[in-house]
PDB file of N, CA and C in Angstrom:
ATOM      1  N   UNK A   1     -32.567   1.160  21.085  1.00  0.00           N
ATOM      2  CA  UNK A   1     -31.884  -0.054  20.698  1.00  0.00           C
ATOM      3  C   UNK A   1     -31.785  -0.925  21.941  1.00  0.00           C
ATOM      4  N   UNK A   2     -32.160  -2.393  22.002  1.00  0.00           N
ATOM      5  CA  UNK A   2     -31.750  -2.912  23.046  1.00  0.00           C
ATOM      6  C   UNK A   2     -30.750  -4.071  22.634  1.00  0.00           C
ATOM      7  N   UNK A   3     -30.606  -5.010  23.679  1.00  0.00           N
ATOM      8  CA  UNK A   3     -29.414  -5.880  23.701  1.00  0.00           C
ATOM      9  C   UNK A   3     -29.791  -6.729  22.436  1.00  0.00           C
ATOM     10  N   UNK A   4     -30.766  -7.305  21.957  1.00  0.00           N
ATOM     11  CA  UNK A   4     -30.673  -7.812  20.676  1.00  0.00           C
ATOM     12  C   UNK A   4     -31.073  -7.180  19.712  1.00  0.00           C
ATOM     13  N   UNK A   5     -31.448  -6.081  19.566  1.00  0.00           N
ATOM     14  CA  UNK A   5     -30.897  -5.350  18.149  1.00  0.00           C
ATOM     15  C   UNK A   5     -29.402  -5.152  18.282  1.00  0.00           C
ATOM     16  N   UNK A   6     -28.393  -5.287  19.557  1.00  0.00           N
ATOM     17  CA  UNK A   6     -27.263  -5.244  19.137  1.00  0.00           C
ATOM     18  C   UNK A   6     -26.430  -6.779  18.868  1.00  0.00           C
ATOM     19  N   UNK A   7     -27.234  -7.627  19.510  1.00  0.00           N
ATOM     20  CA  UNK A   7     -26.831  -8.840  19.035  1.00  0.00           C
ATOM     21  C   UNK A   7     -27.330  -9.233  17.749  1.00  0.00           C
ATOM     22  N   UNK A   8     -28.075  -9.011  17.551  1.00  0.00           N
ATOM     23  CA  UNK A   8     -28.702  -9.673  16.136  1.00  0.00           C
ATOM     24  C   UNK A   8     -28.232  -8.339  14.944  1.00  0.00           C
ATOM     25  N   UNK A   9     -27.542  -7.764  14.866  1.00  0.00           N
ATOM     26  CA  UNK A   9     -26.477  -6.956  14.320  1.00  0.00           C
ATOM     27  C   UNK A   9     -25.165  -6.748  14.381  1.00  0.00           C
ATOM     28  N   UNK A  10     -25.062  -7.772  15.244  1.00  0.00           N
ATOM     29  CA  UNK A  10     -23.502  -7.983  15.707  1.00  0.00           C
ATOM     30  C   UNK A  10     -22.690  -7.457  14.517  1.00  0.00           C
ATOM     31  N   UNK A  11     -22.612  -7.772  13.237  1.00  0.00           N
ATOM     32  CA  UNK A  11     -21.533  -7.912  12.315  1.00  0.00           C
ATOM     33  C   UNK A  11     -21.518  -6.255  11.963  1.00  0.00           C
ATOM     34  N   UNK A  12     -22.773  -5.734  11.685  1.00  0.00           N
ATOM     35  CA  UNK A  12     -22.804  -4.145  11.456  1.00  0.00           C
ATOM     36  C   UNK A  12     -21.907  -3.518  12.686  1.00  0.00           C
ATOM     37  N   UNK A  13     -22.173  -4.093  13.718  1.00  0.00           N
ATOM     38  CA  UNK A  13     -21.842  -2.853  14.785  1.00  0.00           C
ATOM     39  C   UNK A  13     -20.414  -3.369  15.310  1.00  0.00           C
ATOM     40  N   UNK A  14     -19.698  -4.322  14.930  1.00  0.00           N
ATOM     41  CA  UNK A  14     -17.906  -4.558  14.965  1.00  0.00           C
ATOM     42  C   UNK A  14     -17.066  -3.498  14.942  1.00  0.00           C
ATOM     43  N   UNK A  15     -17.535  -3.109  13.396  1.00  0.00           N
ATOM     44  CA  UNK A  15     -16.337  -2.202  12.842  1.00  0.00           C
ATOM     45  C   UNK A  15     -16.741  -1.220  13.842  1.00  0.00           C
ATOM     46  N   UNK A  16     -17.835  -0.545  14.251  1.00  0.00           N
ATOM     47  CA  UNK A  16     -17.996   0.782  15.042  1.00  0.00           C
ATOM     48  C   UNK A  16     -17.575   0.671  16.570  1.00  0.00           C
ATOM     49  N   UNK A  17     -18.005  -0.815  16.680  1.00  0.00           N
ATOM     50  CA  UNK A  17     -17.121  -0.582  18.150  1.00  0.00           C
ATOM     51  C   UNK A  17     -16.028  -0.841  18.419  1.00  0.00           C
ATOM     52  N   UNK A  18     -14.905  -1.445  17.051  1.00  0.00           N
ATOM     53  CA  UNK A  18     -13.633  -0.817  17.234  1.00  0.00           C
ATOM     54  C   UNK A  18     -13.131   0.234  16.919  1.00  0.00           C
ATOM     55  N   UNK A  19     -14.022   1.053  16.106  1.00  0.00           N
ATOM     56  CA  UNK A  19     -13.791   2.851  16.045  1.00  0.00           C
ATOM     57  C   UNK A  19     -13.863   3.497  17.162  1.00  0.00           C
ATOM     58  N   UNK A  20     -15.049   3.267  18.032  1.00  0.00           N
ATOM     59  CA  UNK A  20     -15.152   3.435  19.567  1.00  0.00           C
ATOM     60  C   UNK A  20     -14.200   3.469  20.561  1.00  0.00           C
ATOM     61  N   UNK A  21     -13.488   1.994  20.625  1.00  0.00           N
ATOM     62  CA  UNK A  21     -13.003   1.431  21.634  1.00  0.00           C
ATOM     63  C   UNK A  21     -11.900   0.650  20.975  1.00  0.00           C
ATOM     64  N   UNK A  22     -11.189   1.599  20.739  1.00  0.00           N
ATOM     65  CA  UNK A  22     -10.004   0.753  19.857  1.00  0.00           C
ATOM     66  C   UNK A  22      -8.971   0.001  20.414  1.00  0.00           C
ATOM     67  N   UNK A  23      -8.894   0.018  21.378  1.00  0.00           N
ATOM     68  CA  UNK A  23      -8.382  -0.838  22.367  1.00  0.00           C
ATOM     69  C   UNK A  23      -8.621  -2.515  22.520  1.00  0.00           C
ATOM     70  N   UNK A  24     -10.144  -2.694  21.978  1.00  0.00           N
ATOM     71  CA  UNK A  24     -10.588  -3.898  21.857  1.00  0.00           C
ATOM     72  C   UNK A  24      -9.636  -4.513  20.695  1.00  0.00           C
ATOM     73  N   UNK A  25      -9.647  -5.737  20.724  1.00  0.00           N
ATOM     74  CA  UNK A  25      -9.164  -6.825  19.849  1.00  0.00           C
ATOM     75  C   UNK A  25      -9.853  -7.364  18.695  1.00  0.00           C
ATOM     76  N   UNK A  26      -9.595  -7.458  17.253  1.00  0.00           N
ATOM     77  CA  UNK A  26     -10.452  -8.542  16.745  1.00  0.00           C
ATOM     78  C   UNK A  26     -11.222  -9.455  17.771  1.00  0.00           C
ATOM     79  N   UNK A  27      -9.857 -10.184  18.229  1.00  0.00           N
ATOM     80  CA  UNK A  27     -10.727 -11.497  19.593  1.00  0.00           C
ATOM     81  C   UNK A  27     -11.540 -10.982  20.346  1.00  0.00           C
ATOM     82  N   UNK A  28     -11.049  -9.809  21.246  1.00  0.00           N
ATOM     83  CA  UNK A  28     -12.266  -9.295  22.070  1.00  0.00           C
ATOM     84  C   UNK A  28     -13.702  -9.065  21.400  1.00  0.00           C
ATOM     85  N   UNK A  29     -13.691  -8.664  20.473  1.00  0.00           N
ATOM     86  CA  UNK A  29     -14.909  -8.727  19.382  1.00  0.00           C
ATOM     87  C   UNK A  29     -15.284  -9.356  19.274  1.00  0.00           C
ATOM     88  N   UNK A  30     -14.607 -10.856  18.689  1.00  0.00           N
ATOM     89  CA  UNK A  30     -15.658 -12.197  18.371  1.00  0.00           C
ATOM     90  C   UNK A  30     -16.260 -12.679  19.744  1.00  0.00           C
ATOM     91  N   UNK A  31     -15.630 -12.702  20.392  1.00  0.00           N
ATOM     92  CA  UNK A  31     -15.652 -13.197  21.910  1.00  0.00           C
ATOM     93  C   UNK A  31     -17.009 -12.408  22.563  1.00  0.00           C
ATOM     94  N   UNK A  32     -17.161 -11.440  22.803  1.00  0.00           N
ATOM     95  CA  UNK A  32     -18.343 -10.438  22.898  1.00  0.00           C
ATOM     96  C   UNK A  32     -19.525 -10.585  22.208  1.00  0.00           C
ATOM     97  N   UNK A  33     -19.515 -11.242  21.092  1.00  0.00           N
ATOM     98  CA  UNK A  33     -20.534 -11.642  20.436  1.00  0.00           C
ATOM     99  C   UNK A  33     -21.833 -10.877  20.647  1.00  0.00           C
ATOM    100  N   UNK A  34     -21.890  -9.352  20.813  1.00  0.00           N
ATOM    101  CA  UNK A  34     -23.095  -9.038  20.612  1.00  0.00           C
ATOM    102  C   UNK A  34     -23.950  -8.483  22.214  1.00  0.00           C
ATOM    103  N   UNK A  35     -22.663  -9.827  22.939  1.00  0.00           N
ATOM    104  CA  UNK A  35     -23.710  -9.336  24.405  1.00  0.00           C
ATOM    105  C   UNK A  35     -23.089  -8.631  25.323  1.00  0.00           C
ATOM    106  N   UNK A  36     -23.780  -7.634  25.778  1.00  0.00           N
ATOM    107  CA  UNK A  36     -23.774  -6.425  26.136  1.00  0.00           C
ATOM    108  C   UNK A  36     -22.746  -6.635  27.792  1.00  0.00           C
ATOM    109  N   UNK A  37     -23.183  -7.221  28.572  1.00  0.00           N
ATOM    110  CA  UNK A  37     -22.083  -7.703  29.660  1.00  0.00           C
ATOM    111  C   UNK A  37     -20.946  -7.805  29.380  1.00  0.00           C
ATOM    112  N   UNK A  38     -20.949  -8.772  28.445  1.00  0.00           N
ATOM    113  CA  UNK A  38     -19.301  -8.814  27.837  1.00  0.00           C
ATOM    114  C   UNK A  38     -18.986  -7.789  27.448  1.00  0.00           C
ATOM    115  N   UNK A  39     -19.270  -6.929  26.815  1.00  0.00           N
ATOM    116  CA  UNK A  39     -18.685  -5.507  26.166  1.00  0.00           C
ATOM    117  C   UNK A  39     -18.437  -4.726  27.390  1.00  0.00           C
ATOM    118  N   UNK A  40     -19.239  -4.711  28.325  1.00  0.00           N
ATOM    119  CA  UNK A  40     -19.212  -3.362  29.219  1.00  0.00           C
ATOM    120  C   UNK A  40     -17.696  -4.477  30.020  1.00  0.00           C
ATOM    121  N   UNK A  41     -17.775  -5.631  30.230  1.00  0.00           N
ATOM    122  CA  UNK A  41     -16.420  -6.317  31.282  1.00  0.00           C
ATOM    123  C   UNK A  41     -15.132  -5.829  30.331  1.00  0.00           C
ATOM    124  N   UNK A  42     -15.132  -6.120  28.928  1.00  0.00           N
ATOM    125  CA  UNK A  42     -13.848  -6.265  28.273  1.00  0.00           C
ATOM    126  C   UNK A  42     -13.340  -4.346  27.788  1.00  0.00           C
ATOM    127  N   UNK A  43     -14.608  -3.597  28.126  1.00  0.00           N
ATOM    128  CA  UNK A  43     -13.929  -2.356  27.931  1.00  0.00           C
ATOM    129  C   UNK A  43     -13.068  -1.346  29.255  1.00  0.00           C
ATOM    130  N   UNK A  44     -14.124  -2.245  30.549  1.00  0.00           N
ATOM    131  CA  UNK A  44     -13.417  -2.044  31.578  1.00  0.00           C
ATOM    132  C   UNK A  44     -11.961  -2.509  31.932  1.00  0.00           C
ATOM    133  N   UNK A  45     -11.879  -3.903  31.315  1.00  0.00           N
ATOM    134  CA  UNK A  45     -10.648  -4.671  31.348  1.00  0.00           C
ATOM    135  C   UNK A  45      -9.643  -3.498  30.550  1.00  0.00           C
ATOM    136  N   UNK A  46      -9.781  -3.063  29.460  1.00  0.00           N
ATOM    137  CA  UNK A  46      -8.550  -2.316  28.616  1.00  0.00           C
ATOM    138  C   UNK A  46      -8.620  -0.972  28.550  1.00  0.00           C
ATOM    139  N   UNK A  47      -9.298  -0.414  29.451  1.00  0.00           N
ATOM    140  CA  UNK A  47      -9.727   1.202  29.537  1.00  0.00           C
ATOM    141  C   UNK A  47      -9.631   1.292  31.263  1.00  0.00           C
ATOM    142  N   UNK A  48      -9.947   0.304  32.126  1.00  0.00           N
ATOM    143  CA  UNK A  48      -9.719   1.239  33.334  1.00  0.00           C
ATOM    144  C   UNK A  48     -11.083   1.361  34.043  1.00  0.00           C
ATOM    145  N   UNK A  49     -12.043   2.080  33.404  1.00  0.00           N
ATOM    146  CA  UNK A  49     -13.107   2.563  33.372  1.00  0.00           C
ATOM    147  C   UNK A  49     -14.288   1.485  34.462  1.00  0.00           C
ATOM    148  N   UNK A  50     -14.803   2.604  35.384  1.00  0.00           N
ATOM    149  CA  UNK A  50     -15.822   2.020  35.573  1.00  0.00           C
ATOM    150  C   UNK A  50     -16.965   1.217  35.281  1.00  0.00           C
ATOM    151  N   UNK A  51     -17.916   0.612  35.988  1.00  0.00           N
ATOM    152  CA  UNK A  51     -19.224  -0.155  35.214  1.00  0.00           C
ATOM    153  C   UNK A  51     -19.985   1.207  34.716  1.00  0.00           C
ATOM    154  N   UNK A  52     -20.044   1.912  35.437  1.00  0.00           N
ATOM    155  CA  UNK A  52     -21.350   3.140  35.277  1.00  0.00           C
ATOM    156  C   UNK A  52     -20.973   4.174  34.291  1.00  0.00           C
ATOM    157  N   UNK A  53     -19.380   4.457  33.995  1.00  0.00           N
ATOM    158  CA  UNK A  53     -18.684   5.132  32.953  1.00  0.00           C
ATOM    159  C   UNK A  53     -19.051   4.365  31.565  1.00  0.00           C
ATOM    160  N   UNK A  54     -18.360   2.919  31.333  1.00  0.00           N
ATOM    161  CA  UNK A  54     -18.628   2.254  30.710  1.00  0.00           C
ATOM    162  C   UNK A  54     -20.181   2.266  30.195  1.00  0.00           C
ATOM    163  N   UNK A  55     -20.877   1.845  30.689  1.00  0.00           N
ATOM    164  CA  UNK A  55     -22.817   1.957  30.761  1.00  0.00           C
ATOM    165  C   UNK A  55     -23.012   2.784  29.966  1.00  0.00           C
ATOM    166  N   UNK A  56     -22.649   3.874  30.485  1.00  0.00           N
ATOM    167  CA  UNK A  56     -23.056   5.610  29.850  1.00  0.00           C
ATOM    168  C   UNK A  56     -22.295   5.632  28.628  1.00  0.00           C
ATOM    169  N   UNK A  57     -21.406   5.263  28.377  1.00  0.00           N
ATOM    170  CA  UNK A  57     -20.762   5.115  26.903  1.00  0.00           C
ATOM    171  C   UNK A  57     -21.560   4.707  26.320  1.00  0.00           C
ATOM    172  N   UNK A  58     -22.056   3.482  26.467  1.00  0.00           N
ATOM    173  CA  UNK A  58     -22.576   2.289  25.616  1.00  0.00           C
ATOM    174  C   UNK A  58     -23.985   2.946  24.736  1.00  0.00           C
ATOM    175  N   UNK A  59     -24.442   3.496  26.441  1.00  0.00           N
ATOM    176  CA  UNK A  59     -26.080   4.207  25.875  1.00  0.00           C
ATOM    177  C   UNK A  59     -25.418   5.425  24.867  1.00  0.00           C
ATOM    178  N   UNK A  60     -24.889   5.665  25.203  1.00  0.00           N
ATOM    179  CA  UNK A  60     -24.548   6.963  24.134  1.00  0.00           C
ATOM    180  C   UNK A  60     -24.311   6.528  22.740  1.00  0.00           C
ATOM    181  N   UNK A  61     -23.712   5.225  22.820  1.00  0.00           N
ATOM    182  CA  UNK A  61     -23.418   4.609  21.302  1.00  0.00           C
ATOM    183  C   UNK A  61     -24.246   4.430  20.747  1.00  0.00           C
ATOM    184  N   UNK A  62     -24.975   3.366  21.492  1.00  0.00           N
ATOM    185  CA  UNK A  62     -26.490   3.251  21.371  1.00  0.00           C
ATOM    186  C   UNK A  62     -27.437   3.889  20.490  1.00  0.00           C
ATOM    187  N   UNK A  63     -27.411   5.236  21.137  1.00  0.00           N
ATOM    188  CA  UNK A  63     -28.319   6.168  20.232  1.00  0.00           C
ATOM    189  C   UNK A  63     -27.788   6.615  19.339  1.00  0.00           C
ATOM    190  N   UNK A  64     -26.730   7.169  19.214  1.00  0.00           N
ATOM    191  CA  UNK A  64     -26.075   7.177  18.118  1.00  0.00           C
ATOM    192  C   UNK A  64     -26.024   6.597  16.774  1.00  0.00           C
ATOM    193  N   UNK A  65     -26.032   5.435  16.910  1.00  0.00           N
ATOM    194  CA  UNK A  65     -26.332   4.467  15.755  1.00  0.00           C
ATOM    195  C   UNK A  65     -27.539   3.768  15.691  1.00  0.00           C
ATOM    196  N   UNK A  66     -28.294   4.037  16.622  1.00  0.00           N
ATOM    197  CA  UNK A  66     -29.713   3.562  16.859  1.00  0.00           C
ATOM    198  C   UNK A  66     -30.386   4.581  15.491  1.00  0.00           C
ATOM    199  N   UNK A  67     -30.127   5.792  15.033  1.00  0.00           N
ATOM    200  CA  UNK A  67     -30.471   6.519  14.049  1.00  0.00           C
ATOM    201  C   UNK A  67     -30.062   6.016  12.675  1.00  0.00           C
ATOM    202  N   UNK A  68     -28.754   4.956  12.870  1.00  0.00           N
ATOM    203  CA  UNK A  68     -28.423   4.987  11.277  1.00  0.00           C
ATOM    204  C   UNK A  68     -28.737   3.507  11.150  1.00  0.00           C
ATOM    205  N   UNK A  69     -29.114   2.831  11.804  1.00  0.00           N
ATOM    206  CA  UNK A  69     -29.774   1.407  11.703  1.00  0.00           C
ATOM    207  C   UNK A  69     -30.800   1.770  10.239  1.00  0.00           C
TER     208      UNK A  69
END
């Protein structure tokens, strides 16, 4: 999966990345729109979490749902 199969799926992959990262906001969601910088800044912002922690999440999500696409 790369950055625009997750942008250009934005609306599918909302609900999962507030199952994920529930910490995020509706707003943080719309606001993120898909792109991948923004997600990895706004999960660091409400988790703490490193860039490279964060990263490794993401890819993990990634594949994860890269199967149920």
């Amino acid at each position: 999966m790369n950055a625009q199969t997750i942008e250009g799926n934005w609306t599918q992959f909302k609900g999962k990345i507030r199952e994920q990262w529930g910490k995020l906001t509706d707003d943080d969601v719309d606001i993120i729109a898909g792109k991948r910088e923004q997600l990895i800044g706004k999960i660091k912002e409400r988790y703490g979490k490193s860039t490279d922690v964060v990263s490794r999440e993401i890819k993990e999500f990634e594949a994860r749902h890269q199967k149920t696409e």
